[in-house]
C-alpha atoms as a PDB file:
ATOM      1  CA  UNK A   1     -10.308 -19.062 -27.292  1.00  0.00           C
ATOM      2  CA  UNK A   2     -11.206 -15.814 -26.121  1.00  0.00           C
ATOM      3  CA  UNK A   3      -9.148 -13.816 -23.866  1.00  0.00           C
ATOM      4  CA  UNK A   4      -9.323 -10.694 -22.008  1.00  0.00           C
ATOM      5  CA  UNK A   5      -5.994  -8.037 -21.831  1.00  0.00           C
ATOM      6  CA  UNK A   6      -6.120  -5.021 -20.031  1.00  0.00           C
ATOM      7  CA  UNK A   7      -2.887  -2.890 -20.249  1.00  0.00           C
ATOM      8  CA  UNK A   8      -2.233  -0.738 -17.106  1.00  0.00           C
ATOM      9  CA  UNK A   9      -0.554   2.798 -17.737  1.00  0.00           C
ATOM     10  CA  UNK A  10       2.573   3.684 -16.323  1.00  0.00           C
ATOM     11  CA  UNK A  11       2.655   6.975 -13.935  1.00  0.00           C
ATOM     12  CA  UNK A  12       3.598   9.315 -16.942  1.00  0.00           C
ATOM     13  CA  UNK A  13       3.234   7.976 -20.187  1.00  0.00           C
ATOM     14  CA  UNK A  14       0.664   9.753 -21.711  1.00  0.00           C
ATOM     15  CA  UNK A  15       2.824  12.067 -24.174  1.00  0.00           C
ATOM     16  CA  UNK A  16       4.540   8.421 -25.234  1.00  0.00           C
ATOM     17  CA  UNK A  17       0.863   7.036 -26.093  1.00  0.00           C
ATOM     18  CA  UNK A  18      -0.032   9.976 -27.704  1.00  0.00           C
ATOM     19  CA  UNK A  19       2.905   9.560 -29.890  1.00  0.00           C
ATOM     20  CA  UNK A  20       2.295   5.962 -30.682  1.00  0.00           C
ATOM     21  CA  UNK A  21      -1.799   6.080 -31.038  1.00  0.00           C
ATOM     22  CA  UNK A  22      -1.616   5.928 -35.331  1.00  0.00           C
ATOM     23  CA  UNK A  23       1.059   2.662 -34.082  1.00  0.00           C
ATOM     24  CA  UNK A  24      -1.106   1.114 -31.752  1.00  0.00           C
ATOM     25  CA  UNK A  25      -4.243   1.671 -33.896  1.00  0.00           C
ATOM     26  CA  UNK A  26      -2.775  -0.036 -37.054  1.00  0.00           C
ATOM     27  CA  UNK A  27      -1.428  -2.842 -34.962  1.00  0.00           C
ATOM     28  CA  UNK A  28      -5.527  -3.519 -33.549  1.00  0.00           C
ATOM     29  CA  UNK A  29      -6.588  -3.023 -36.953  1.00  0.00           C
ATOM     30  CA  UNK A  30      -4.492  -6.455 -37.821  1.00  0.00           C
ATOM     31  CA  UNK A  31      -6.773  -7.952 -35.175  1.00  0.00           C
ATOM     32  CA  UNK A  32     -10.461  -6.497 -36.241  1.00  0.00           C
ATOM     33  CA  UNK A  33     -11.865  -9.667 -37.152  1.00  0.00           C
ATOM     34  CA  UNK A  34     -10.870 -11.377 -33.184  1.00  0.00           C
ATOM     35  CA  UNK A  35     -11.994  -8.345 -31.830  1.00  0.00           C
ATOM     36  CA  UNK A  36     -14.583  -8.654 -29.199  1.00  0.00           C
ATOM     37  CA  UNK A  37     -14.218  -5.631 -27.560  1.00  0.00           C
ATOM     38  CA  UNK A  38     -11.830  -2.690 -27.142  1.00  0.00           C
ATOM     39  CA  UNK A  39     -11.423   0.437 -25.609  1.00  0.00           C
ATOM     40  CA  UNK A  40      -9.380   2.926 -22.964  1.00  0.00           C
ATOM     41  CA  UNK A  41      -9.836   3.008 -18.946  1.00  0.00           C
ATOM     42  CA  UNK A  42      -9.990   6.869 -18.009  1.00  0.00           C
ATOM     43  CA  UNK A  43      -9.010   8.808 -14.859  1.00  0.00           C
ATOM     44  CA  UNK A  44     -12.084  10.493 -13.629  1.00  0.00           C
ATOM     45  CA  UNK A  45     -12.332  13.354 -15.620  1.00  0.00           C
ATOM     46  CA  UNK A  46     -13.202  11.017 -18.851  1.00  0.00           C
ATOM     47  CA  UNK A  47     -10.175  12.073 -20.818  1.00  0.00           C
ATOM     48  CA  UNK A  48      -6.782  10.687 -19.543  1.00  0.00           C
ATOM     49  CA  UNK A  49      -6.312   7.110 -20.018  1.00  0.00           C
ATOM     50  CA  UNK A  50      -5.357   5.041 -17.520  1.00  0.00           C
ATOM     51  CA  UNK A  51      -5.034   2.040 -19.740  1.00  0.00           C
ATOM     52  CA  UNK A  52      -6.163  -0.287 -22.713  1.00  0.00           C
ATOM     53  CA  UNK A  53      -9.109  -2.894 -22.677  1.00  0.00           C
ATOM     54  CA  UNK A  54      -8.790  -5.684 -25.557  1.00  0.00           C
ATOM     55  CA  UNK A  55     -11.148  -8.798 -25.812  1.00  0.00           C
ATOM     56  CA  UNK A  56      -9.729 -10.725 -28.561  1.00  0.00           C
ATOM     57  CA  UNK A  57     -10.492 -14.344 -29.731  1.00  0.00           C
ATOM     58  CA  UNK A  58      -7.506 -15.749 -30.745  1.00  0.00           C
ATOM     59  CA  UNK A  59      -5.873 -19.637 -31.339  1.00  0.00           C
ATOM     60  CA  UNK A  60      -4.408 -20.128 -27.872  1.00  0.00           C
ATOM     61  CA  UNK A  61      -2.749 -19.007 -25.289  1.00  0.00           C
ATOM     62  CA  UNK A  62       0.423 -18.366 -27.270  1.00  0.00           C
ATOM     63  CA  UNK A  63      -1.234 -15.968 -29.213  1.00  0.00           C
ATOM     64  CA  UNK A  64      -2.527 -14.551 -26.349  1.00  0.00           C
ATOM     65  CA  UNK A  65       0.500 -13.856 -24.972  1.00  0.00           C
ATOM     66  CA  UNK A  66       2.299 -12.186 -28.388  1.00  0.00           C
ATOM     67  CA  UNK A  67      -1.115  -9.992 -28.715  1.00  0.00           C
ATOM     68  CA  UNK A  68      -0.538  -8.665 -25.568  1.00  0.00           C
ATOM     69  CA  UNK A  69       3.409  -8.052 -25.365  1.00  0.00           C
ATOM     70  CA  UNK A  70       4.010  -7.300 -28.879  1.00  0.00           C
ATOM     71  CA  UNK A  71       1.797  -4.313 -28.600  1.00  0.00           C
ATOM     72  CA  UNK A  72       3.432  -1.043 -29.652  1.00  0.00           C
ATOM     73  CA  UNK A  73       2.791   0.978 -26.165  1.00  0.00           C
ATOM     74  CA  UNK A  74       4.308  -2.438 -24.586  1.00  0.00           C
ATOM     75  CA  UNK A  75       7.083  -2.491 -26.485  1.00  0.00           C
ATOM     76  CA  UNK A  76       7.476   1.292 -25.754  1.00  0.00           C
ATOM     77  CA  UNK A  77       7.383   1.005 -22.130  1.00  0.00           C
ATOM     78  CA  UNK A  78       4.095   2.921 -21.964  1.00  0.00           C
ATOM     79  CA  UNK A  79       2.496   0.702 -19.336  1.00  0.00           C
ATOM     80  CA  UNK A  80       2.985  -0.773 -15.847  1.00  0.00           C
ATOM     81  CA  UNK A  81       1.526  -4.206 -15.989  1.00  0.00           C
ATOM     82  CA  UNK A  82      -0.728  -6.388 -18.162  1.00  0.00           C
ATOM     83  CA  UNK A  83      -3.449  -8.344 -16.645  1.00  0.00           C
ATOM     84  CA  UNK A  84      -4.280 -11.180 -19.498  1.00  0.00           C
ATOM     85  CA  UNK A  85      -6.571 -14.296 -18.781  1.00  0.00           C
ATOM     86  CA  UNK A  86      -8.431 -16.860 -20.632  1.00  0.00           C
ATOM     87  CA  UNK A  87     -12.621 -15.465 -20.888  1.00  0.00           C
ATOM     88  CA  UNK A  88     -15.828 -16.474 -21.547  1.00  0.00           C
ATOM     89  CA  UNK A  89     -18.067 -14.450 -23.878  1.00  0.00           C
ATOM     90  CA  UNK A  90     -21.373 -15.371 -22.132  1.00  0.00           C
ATOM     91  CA  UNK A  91     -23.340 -12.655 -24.128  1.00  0.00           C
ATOM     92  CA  UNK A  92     -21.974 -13.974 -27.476  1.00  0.00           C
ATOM     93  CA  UNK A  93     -21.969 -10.934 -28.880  1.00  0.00           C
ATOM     94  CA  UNK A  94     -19.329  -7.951 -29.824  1.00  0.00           C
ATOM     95  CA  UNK A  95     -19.394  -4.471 -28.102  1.00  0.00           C
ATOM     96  CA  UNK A  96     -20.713  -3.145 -31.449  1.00  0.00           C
ATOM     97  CA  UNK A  97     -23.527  -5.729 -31.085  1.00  0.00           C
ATOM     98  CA  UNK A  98     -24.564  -3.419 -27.822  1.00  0.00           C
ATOM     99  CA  UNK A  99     -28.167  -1.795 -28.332  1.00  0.00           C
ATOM    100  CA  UNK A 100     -26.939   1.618 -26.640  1.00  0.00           C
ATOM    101  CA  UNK A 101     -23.735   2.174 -29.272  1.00  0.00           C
ATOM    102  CA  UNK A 102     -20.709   3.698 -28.196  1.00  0.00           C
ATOM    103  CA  UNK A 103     -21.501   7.107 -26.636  1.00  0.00           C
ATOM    104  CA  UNK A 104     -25.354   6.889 -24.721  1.00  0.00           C
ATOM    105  CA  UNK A 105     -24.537   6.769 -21.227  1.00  0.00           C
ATOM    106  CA  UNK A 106     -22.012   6.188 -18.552  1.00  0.00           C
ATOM    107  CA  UNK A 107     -19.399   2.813 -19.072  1.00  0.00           C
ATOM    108  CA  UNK A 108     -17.132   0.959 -17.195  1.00  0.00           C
ATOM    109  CA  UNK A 109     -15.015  -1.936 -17.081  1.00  0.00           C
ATOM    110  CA  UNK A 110     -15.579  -4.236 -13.679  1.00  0.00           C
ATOM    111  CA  UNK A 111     -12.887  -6.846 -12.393  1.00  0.00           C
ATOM    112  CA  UNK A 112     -13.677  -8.850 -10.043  1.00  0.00           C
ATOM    113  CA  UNK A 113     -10.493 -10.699  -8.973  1.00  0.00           C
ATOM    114  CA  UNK A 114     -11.707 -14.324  -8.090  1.00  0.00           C
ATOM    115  CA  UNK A 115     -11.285 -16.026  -4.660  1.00  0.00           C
ATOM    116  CA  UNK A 116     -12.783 -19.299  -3.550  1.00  0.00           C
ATOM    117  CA  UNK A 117     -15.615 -21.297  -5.662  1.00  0.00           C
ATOM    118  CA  UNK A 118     -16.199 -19.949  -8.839  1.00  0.00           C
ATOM    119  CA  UNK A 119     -19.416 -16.393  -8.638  1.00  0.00           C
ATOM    120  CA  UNK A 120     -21.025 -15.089 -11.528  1.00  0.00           C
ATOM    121  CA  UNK A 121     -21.026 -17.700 -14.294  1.00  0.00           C
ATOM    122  CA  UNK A 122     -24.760 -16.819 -15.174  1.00  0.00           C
ATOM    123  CA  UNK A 123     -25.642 -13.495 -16.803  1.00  0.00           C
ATOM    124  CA  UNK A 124     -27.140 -11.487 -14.409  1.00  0.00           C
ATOM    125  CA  UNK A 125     -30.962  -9.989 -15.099  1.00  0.00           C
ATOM    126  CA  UNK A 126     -29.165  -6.596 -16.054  1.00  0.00           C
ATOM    127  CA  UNK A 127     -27.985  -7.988 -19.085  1.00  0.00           C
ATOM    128  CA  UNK A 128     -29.377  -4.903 -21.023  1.00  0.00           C
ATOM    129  CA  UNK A 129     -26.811  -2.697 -19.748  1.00  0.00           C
ATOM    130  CA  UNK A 130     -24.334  -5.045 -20.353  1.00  0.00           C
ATOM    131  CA  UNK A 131     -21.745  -4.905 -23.211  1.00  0.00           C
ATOM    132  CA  UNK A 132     -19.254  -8.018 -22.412  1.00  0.00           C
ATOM    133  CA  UNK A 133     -19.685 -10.062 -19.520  1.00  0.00           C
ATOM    134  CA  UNK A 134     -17.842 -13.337 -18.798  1.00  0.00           C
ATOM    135  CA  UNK A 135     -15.470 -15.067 -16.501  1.00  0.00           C
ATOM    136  CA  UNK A 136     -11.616 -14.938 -16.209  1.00  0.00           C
ATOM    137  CA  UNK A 137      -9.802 -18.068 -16.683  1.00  0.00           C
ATOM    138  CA  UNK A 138      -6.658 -20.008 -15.806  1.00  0.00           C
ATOM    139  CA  UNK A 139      -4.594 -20.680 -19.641  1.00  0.00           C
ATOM    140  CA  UNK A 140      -6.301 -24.379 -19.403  1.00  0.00           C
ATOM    141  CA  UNK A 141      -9.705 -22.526 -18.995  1.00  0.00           C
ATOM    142  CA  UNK A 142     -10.328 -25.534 -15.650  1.00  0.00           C
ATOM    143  CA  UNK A 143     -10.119 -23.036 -13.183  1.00  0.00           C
ATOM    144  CA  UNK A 144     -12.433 -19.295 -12.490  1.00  0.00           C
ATOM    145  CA  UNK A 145      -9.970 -16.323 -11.337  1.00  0.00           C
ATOM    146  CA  UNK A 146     -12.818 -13.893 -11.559  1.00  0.00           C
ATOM    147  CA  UNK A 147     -15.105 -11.818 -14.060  1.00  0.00           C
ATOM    148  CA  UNK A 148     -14.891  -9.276 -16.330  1.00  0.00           C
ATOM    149  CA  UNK A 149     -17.627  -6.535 -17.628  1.00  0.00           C
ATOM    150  CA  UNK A 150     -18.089  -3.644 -19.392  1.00  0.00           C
ATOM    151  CA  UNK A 151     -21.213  -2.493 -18.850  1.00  0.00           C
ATOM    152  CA  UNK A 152     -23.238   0.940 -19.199  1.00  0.00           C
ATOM    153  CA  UNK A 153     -23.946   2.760 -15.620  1.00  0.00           C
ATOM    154  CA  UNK A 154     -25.150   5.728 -13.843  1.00  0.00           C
ATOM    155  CA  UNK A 155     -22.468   5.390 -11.850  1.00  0.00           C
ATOM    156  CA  UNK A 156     -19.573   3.370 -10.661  1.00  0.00           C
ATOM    157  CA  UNK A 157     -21.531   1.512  -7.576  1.00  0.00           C
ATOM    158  CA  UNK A 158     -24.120   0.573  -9.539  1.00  0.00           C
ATOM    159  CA  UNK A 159     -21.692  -0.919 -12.187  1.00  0.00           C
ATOM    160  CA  UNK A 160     -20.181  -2.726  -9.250  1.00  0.00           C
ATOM    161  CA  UNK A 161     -23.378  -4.069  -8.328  1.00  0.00           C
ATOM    162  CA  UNK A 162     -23.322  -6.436 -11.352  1.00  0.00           C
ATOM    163  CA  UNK A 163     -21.217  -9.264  -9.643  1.00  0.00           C
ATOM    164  CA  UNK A 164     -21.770 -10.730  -5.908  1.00  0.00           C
ATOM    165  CA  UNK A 165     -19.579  -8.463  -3.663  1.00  0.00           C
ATOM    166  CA  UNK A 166     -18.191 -10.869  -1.132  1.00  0.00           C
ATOM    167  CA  UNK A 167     -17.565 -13.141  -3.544  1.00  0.00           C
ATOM    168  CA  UNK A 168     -14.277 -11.537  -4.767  1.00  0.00           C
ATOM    169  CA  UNK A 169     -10.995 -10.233  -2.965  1.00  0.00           C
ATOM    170  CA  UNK A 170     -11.079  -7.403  -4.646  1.00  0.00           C
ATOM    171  CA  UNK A 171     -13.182  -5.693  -7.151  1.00  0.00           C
ATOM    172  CA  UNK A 172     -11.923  -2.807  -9.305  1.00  0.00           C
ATOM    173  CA  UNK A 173     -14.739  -0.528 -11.205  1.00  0.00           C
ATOM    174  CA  UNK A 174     -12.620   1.952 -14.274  1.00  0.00           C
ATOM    175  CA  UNK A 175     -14.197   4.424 -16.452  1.00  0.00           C
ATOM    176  CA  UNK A 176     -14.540   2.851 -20.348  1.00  0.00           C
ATOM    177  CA  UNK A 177     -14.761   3.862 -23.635  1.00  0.00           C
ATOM    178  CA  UNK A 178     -15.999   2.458 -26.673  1.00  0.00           C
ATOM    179  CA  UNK A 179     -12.187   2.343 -28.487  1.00  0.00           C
ATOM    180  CA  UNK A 180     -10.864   2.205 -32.001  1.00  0.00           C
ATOM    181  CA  UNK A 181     -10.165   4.778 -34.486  1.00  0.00           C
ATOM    182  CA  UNK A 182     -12.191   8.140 -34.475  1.00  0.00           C
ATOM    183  CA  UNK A 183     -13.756   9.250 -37.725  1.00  0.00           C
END
């Protein structure tokens, strides 16, 4: 089952993350082989996160669940909320799969928090700029709450562009970054 977790930061916590990054980094390494995709939301200025991107494929929802709360920068207090749902990997493929590697270009992660009959199941024609791309799930996987994408962009509007606007009450577009440990 794959699953999407995005940890939010809390208002001041970037000197805590800083002092847990070798922590948090070891405790994704135990997950490499799940990992679908990973990487930090960034405050406009491409350098201060915001939060954490994970898309994991893990046993169930169980797992899920100790993934995402047993997380060092969890543990630590360093974020606000977690947003975790069951996913869909439509492209089939890892973000290290993605044609245009980790630094050509402009990313982002898109939400689109789901309302009404299910938008978006197909992959859209811009597939080549996209890196994951997939629905959000309820824990049984029965019911659509949305979609998820990280995708490479000029810009945030046109990364928005990749799911049907009025079909979600809300959509939220975040700077990305490929994640994991730098050489």
């Amino acid at each position: 089952m794959e699953f999407l977790c995005y940890h939010r930061d809390r208002s001041g916590s970037l000197s805590l993350r800083d002092e847990l990054l070798e922590e948090h980094w070891s405790y994704m390494d135990r997950y490499a082989k799940e990992m679908i995709a990973r990487g930090p939301t960034l405050e406009d200025d491409g350098e201060t996160p915001t939060g954490s991107v994970h898309i994991v494929d893990l046993p169930d929802s169980a797992a899920a669940r100790a993934f995402a709360f047993d997380e060092p920068n969890y543990q630590a207090g360093a974020y606000r909320d977690v947003l975790l749902r069951r996913w869909r990997n439509t492209l089939g493929s890892t973000m290290w799969d993605f044609p245009g590697g980790p630094t050509d270009g402009n990313r982002y992660l898109v939400l689109g928090l789901g309302e009404g009959p299910a938008a978006d199941l197909e992959v859209p024609e811009t597939q080549a700029e996209l890196i994951a791309y997939g629905p959000l799930l309820s824990d049984s996987g029965d019911i659509w709450l949305g979609t998820a994408a990280l995708v490479r962009a000029p810009d945030p509007d046109t990364a928005r562009a990749v799911l049907t606007p009025d079909r979600y009450a809300d959509i939220e577009v975040h700077n990305w970054q490929f994640g994991g440990r730098r050489s």
